[in-house]
Protein backbone atom coordinates (compact mmCIF):
# COMPACT_ATOMS: atom_id res chain seq x y z
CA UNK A 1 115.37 97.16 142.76
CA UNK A 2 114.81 95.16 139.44
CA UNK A 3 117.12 92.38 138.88
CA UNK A 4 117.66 91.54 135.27
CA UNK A 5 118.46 88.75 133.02
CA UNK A 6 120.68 89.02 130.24
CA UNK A 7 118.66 90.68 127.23
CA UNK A 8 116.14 92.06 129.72
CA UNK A 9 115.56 95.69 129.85
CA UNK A 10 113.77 98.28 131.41
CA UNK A 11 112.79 102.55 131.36
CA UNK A 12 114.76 105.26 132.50
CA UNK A 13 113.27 107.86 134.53
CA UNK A 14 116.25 109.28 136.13
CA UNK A 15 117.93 112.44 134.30
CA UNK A 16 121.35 111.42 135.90
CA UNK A 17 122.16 107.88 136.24
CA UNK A 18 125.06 106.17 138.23
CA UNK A 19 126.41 102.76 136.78
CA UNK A 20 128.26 101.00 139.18
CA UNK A 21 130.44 98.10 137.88
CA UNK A 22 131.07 95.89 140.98
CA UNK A 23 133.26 93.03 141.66
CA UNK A 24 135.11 91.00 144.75
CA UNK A 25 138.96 91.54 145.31
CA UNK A 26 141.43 88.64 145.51
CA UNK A 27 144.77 86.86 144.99
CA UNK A 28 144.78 86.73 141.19
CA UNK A 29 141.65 88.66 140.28
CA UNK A 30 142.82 91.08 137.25
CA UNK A 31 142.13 94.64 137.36
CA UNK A 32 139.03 95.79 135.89
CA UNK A 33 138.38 98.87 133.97
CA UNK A 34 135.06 100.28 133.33
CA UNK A 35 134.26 102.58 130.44
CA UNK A 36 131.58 104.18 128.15
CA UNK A 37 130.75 104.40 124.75
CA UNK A 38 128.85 106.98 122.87
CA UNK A 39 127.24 106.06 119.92
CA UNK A 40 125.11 107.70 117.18
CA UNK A 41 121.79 106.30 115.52
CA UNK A 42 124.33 104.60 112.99
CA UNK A 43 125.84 102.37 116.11
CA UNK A 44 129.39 104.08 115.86
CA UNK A 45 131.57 106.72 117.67
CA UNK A 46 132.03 109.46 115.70
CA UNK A 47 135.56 109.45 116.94
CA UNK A 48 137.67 108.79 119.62
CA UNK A 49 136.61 111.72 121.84
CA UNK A 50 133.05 109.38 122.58
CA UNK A 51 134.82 106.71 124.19
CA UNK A 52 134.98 107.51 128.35
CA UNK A 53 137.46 106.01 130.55
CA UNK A 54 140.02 106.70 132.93
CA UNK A 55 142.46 108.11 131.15
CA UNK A 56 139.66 110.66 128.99
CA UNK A 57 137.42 110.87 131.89
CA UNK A 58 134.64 113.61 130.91
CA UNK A 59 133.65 113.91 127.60
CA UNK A 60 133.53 117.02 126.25
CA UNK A 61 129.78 117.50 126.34
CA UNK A 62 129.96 116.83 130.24
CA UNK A 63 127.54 114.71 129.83
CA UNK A 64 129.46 110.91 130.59
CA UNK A 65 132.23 111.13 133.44
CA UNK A 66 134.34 108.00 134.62
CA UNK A 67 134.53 108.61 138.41
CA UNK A 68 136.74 106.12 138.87
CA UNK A 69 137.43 103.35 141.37
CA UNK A 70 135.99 103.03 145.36
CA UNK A 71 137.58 99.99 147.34
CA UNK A 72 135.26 98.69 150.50
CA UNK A 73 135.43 95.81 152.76
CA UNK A 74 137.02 93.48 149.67
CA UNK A 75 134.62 94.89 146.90
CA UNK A 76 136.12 97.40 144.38
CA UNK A 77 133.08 99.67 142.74
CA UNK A 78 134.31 101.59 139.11
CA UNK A 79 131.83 104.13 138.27
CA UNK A 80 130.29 105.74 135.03
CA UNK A 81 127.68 109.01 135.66
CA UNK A 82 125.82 109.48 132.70
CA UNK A 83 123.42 112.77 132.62
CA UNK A 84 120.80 111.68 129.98
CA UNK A 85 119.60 115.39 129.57
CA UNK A 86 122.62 117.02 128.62
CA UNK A 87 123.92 114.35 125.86
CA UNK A 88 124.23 115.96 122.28
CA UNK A 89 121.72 115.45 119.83
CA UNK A 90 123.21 112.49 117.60
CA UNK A 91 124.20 110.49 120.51
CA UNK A 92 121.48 107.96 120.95
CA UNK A 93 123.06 105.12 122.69
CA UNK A 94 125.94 104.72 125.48
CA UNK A 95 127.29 101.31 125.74
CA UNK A 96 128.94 100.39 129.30
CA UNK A 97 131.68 98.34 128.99
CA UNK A 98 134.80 97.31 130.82
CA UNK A 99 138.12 95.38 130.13
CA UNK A 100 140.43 93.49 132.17
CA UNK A 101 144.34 94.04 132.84
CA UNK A 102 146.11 91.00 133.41
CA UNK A 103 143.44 88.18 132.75
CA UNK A 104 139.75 87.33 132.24
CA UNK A 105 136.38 88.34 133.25
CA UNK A 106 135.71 84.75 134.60
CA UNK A 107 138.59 85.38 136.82
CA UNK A 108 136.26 88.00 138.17
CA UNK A 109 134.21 86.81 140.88
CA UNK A 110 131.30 88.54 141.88
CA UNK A 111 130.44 91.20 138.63
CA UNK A 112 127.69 92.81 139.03
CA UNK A 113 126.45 95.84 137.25
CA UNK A 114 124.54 98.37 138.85
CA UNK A 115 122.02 101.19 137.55
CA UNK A 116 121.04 104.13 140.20
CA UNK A 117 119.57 107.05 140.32
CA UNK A 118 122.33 109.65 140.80
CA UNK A 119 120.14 112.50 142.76
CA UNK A 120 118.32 109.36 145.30
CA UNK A 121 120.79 106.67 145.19
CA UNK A 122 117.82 104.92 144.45
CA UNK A 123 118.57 101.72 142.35
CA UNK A 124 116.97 101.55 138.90
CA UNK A 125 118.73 98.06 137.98
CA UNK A 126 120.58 94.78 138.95
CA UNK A 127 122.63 92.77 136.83
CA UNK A 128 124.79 89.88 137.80
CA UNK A 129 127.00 89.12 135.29
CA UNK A 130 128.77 85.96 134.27
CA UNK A 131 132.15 85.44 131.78
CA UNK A 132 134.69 82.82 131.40
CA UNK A 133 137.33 83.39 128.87
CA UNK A 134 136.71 87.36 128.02
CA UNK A 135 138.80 90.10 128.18
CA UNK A 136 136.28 92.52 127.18
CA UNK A 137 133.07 92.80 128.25
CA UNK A 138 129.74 95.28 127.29
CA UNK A 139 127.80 94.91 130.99
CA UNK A 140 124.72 96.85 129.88
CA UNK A 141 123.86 99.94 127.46
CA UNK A 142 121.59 103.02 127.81
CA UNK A 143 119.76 103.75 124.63
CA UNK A 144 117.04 106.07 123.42
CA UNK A 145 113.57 104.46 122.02
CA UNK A 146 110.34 107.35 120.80
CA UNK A 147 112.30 109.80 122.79
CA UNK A 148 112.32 107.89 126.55
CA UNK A 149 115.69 106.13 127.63
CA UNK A 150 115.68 102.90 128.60
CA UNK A 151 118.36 100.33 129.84
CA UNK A 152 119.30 96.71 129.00
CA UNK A 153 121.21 94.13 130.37
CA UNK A 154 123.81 93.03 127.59
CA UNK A 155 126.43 90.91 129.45
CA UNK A 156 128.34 90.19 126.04
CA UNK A 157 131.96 89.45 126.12
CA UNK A 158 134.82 89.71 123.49
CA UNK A 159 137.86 87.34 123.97
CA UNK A 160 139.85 89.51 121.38
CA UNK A 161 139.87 92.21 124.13
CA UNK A 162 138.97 96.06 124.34
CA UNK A 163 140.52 95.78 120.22
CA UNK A 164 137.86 93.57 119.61
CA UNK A 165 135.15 95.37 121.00
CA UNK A 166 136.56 98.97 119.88
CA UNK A 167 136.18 97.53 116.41
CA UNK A 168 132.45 96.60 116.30
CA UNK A 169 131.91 100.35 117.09
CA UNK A 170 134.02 102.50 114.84
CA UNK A 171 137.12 102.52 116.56
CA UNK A 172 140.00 101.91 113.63
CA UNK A 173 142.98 99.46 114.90
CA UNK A 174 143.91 98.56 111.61
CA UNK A 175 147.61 97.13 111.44
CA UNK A 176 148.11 99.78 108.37
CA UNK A 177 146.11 102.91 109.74
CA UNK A 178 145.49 104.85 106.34
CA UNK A 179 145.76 108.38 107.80
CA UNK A 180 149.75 109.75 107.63
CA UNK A 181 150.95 111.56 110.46
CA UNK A 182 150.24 115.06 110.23
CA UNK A 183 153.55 117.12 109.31
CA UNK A 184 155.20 118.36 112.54
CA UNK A 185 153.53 121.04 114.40
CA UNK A 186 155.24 124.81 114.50
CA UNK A 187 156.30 124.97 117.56
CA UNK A 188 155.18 127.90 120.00
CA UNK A 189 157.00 130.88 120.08
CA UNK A 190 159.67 130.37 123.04
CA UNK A 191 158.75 133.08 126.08
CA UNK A 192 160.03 136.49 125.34
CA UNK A 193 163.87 136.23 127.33
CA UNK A 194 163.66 138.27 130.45
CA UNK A 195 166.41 140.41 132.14
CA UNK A 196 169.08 138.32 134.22
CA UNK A 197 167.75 137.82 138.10
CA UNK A 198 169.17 140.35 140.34
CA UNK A 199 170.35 137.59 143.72
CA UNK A 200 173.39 135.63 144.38
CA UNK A 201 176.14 135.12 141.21
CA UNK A 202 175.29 131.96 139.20
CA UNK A 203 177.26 129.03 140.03
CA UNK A 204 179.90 127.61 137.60
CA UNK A 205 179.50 124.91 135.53
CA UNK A 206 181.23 121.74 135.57
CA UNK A 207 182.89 122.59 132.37
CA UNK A 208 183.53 126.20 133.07
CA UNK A 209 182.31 129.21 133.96
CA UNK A 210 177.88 129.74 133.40
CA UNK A 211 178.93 131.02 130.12
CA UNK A 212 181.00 128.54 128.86
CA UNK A 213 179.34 126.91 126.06
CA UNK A 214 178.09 123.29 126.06
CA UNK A 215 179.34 120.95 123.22
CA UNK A 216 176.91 121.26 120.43
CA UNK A 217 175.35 124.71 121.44
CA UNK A 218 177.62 126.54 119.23
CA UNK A 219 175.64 125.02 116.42
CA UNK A 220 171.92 126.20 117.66
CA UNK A 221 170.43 129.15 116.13
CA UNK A 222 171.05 132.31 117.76
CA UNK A 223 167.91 133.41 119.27
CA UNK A 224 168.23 129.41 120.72
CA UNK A 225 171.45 130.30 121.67
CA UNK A 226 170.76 133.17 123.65
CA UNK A 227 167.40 132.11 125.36
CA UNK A 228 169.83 128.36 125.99
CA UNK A 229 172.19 130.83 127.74
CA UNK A 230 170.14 133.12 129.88
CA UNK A 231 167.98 129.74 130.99
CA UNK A 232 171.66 128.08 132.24
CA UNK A 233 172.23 131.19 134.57
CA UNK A 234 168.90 130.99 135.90
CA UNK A 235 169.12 127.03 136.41
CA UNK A 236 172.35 128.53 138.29
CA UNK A 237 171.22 131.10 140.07
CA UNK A 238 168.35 128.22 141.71
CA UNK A 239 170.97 126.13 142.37
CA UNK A 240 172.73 128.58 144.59
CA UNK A 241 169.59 129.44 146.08
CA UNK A 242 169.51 126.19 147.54
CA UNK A 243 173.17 125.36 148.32
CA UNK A 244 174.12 123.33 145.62
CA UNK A 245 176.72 125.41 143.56
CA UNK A 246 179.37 123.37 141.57
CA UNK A 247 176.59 120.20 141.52
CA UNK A 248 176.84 117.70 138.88
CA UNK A 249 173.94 114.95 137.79
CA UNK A 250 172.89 112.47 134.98
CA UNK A 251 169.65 114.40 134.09
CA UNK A 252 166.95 112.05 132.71
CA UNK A 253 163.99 113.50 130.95
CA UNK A 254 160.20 111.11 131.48
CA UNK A 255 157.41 112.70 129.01
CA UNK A 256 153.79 111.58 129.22
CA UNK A 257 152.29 110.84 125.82
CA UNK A 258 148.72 109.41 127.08
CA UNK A 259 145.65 110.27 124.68
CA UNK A 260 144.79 113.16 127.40
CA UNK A 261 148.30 115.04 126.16
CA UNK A 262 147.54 115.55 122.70
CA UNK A 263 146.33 119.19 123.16
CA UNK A 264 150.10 120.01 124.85
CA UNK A 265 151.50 118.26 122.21
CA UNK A 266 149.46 120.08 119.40
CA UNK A 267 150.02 123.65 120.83
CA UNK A 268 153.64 123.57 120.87
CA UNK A 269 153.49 123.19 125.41
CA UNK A 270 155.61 119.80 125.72
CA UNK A 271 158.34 121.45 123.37
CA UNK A 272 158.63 124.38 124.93
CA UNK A 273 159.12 122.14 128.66
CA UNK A 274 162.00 120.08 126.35
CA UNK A 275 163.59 123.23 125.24
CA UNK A 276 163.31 124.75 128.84
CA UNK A 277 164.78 121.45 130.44
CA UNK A 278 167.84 121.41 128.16
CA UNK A 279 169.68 124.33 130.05
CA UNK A 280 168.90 121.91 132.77
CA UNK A 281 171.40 119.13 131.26
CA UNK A 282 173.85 122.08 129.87
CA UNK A 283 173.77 123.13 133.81
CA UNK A 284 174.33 119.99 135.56
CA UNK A 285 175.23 117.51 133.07
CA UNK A 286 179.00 117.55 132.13
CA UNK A 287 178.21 117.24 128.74
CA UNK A 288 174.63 118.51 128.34
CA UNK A 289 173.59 115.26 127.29
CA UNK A 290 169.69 113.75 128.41
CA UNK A 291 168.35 109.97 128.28
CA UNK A 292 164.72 110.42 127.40
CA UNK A 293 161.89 108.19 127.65
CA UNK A 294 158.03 108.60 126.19
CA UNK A 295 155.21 106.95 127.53
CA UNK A 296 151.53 105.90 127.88
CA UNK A 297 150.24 102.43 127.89
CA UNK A 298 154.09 101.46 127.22
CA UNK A 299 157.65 102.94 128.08
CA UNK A 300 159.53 103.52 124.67
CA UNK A 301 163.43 105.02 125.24
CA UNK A 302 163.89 107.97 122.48
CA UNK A 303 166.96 108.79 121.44
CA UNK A 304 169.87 110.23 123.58
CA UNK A 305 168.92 114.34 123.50
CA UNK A 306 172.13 116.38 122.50
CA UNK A 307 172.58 119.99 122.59
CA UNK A 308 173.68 121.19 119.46
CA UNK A 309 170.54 118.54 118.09
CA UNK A 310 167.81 120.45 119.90
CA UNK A 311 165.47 121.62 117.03
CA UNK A 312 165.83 118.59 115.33
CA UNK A 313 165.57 116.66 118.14
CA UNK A 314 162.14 118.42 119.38
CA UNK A 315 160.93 117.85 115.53
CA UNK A 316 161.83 114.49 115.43
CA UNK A 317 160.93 112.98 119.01
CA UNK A 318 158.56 115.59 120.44
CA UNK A 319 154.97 114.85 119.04
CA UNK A 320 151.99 112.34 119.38
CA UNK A 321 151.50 112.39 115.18
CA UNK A 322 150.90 108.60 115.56
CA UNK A 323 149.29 107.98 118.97
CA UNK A 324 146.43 105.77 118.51
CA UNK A 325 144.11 103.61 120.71
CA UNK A 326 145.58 100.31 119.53
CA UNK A 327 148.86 100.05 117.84
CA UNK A 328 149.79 98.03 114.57
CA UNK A 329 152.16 95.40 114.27
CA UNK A 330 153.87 96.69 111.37
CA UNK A 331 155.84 99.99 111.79
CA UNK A 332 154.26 102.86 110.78
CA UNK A 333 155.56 104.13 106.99
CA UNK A 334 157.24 107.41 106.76
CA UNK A 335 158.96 107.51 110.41
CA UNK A 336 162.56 107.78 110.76
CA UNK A 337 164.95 104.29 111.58
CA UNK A 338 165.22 106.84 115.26
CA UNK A 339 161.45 107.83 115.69
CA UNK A 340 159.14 105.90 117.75
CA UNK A 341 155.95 104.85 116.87
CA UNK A 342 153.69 106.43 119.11
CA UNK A 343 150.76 103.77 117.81
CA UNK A 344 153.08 101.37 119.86
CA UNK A 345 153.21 103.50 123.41
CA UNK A 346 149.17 103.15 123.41
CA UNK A 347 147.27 106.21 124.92
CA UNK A 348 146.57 104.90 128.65
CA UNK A 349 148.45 105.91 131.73
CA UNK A 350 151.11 103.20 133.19
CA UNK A 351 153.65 105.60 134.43
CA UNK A 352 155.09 102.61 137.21
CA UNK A 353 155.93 100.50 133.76
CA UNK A 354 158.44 103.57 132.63
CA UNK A 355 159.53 104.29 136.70
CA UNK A 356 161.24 100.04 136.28
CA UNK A 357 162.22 101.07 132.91
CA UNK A 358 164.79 103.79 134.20
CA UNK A 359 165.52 102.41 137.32
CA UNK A 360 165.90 99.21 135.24
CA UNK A 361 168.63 101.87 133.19
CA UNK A 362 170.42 103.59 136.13
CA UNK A 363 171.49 100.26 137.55
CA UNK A 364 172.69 98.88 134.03
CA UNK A 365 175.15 102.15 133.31
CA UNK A 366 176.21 103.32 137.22
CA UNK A 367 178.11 106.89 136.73
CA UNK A 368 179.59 108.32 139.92
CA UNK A 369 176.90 111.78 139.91
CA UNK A 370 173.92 111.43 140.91
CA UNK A 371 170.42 111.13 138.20
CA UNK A 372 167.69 113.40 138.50
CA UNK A 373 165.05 112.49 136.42
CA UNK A 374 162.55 114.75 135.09
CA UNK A 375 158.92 113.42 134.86
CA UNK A 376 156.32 115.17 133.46
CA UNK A 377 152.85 113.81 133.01
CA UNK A 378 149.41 115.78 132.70
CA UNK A 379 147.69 113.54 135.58
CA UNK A 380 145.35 110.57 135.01
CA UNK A 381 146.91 108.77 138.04
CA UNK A 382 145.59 105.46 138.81
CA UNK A 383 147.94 102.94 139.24
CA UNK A 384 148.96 104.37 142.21
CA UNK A 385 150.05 101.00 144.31
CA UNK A 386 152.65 100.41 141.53
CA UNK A 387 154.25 103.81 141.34
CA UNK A 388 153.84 103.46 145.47
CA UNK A 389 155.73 100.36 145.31
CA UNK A 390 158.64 101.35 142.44
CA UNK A 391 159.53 104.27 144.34
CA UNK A 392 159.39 102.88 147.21
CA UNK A 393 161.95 100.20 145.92
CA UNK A 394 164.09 103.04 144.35
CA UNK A 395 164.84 104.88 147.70
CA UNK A 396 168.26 102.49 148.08
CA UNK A 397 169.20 103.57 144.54
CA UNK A 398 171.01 107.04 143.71
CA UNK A 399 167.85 108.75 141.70
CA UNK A 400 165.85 111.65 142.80
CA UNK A 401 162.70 111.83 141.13
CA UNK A 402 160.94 115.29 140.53
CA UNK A 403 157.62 115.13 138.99
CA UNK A 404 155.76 117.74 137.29
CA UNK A 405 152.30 118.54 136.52
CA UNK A 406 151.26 119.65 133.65
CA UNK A 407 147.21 120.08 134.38
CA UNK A 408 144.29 120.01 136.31
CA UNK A 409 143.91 116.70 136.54
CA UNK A 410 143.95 113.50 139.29
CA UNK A 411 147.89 113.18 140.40
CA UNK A 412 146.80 110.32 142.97
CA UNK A 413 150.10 109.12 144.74
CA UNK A 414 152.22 111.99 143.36
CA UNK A 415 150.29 114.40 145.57
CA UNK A 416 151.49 112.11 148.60
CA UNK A 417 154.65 111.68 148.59
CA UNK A 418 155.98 114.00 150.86
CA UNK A 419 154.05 112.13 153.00
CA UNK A 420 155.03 109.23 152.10
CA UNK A 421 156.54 107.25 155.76
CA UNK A 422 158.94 104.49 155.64
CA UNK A 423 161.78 105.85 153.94
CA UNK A 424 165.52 106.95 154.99
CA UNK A 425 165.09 109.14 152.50
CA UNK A 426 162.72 111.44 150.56
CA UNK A 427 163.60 110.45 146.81
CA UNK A 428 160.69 112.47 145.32
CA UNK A 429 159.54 115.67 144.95
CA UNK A 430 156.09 117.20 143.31
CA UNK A 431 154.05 120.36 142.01
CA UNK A 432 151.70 121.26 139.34
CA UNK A 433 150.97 123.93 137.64
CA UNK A 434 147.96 125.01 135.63
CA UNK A 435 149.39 126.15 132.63
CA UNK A 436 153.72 125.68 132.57
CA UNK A 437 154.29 127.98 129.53
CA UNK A 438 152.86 130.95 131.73
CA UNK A 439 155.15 130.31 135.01
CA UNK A 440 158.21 132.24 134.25
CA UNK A 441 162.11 130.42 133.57
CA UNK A 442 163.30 131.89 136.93
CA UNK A 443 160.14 130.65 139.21
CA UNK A 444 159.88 126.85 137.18
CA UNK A 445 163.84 126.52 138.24
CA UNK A 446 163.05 127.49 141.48
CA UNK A 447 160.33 124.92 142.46
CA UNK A 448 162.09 122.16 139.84
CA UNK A 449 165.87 121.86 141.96
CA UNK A 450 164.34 123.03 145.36
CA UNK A 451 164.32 119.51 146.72
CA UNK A 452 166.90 117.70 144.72
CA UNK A 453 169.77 119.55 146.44
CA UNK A 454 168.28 118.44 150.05
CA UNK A 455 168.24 115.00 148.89
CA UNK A 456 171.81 114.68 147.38
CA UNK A 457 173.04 115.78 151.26
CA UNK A 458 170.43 113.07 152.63
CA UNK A 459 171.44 110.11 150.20
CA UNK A 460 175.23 111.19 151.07
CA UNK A 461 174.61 110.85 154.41
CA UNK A 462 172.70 107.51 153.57
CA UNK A 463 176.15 105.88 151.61
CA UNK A 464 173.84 106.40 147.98
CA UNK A 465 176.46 108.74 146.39
């Protein structure tokens, strides 16, 4: 082991190395994040793909993962991998960095930063850090000198924050960002409609029969119109499936718009899911009406989603045109009095801040059906106490909520909570799927409203309904 002063520095034999950000856990200490940046000879990211953290843990090179956090005996460990062998070309330094949530790095007892050798485990480096009034903080950087690596200890802190720091290395967080949103993306050609499922007759609508129309959908296109009306049945025909025929519910619709969701965004994916979840509302709803939130770093409520508005709507609300790693103060120019600016909802993932925002909703406007929200979210878990502890609260309130996956990635608690003990009643359901726009209508129905029926009986039986 070589312990190091700040400014010291050392070589780099290792082809993998493990950075291990260290610290002690107690009442008050803020949450630390660690992170990576890649940087070219010119000291910059070329863009926002080279900066590494938990929310965009593996850059696409493979060559920098965040692994994430390991709690032991009252020491949480957040760890970077960084396989020197396999980093592009122009990238010629990788600065190690970390932020804090909730206050500063001299609240932070015990930081040390770590440098091992991933294959032995063998440590390379030892840096004890200290801060006082930071909320940013470079702990040590990798860089390449006459073709060897080395490491040094940097220990440099920024009391503007991870804005401050993102700055001195090419990350834009200008107020006025001079790029304009791109112009709305087509959206993806809606799955070809397939014959009506043979099974049990679809179950009525609150309003009518399943081909009543719902207010507004007279005024969709047709070839809307039609897939709308073929998507209600099905939603009907899964209802029956599972005993709820005749069931009516406030549906809520929770979309993830974290930095990891542009690509869904981009190829058309998270419109589709909106279009697909509207003959969810026109089944259940009363009036086909959906409360819809957004979020990433920050809830943001979008505008009420109506029927007969759905294209617009999905043009208008559906998109990540402005996300950004820091938001401006000033609105963004060019975005509708209704639009959000997506600079504002950040890119991380803080899905327990949007859980209070809705629960926050439900209790403020009480209707006598029940809410089923809709949550969909590409993974990236990691606040999983909170979301523990919101839905935890929320069992005593009349909410189911079904989450969906939309990737590959870490769910963390969402995977668990079937298994979640404690409560008089299973509020929650779960599943993921690899790709949503290849699971057909009939089969994302199915696995969507096979647990909320059970639950309505259970939170009856409970006095919740």
């Amino acid at each position: 082991m070589t312990a190091l002063s700040k400014g010291a520095n050392l070589p780099v034999d290792a082809t993998v190395v493990r950075v291990e950000l260290t610290w002690s856990e107690g009442p008050g200490v803020p949450d630390v994040d660690a992170s990576a940046l890649l940087l070219t000879a010119a000291g910059r990211v070329r863009d926002d793909g080279d900066f590494v953290f938990y929310n965009q843990p593996h850059h696409a090179s493979k060559a920098v993962s965040h692994l994430g956090k390991q709690r032991s005996a009252g020491t949480t460990t957040d760890t970077v991998t960084v396989e020197l062998g396999a980093l592009e070309a122009a990238i010629e330094r990788i600065v190690l960095c970390a932020s804090a949530d909730g206050g500063t790095f001299g609240q932070v007892p015990g930081l040390v930063l770590r440098v091992l050798d991933e294959r032995t485990r063998a440590e390379i480096a030892h840096f004890v850090m200290e801060a006082g009034t930071e909320t940013a903080f470079i702990g040590g950087e990798l860089y390449l000198r006459q073709g060897k690596w080395k490491f040094r200890a940097v220990g440099q802190g920024y009391a503007s924050g991870l804005a401050g720091l993102a700055t001195d290395f090419g990350i834009t967080v200008d107020e006025e960002d001079a790029v304009e949103p791109p112009a709305p993306v087509a959206q993806s050609p809606a799955p070809v409609a397939q014959p009506a499922p043979s099974g049990p007759p679809a179950a009525p609508h609150a309003g009518g029969g399943a081909h009543s129309l719902t207010k507004g959908e007279e005024h969709l296109p047709v070839d809307m119109r039609k897939r709308l009306d073929l998507r209600k049945q099905q939603v009907a025909v899964s209802l029956t499936k599972h005993g709820a025929t005749g069931i009516t519910a406030r549906v809520i619709l929770v979309l993830d718009a974290s930095g990891s969701m542009s690509f869904l965004y981009s190829r058309g994916v998270v419109a589709d899911v909106v279009e697909r979840m509207a003959a969810v509302a026109a089944q259940l709803d009363d009036d086909g009406d959906m409360q819809a939130w957004t979020f990433a770093s920050n809830p943001a409520r979008l505008p009420d989603f109506r029927i007969g508005e759905l294209p617009d709507w999905i043009q208008l609300h559906v998109r990540c045109g402005e996300m950004s790693l820091f938001g401006g103060k000033k609105r963004k120019k060019g975005l509708a009095d209704s639009q959000v600016d997506m600079r504002s909802v950040g890119i991380q993932n803080e899905e327990q801040k949007v859980i209070a925002e809705v629960r926050a909703y439900v209790r403020q406007t009480p209707v006598t059906a029940p809410t089923l929200v809709l949550f969909f979210s590409d993974g990236g878990i990691y606040r999983n106490a909170q979301i523990e502890k919101e839905l935890r609260e929320a069992v005593d309130e009349p909410i189911f909520w079904q989450f969906v996956g939309l990737g590959k990635s870490n769910y963390g608690v969402l995977e668990r909570l079937d298994t979640l003990s404690g409560r008089r009643v299973d509020n929650t359901g779960f599943f993921a799927v690899d790709d949503i726009s290849t699971v057909p209508d009939q089969e994302l129905y199915d696995r969507l409203l096979s647990e909320f029926p059970q639950w309505t009986v259970a939170a009856r039986g409970a006095g919740l309904l």
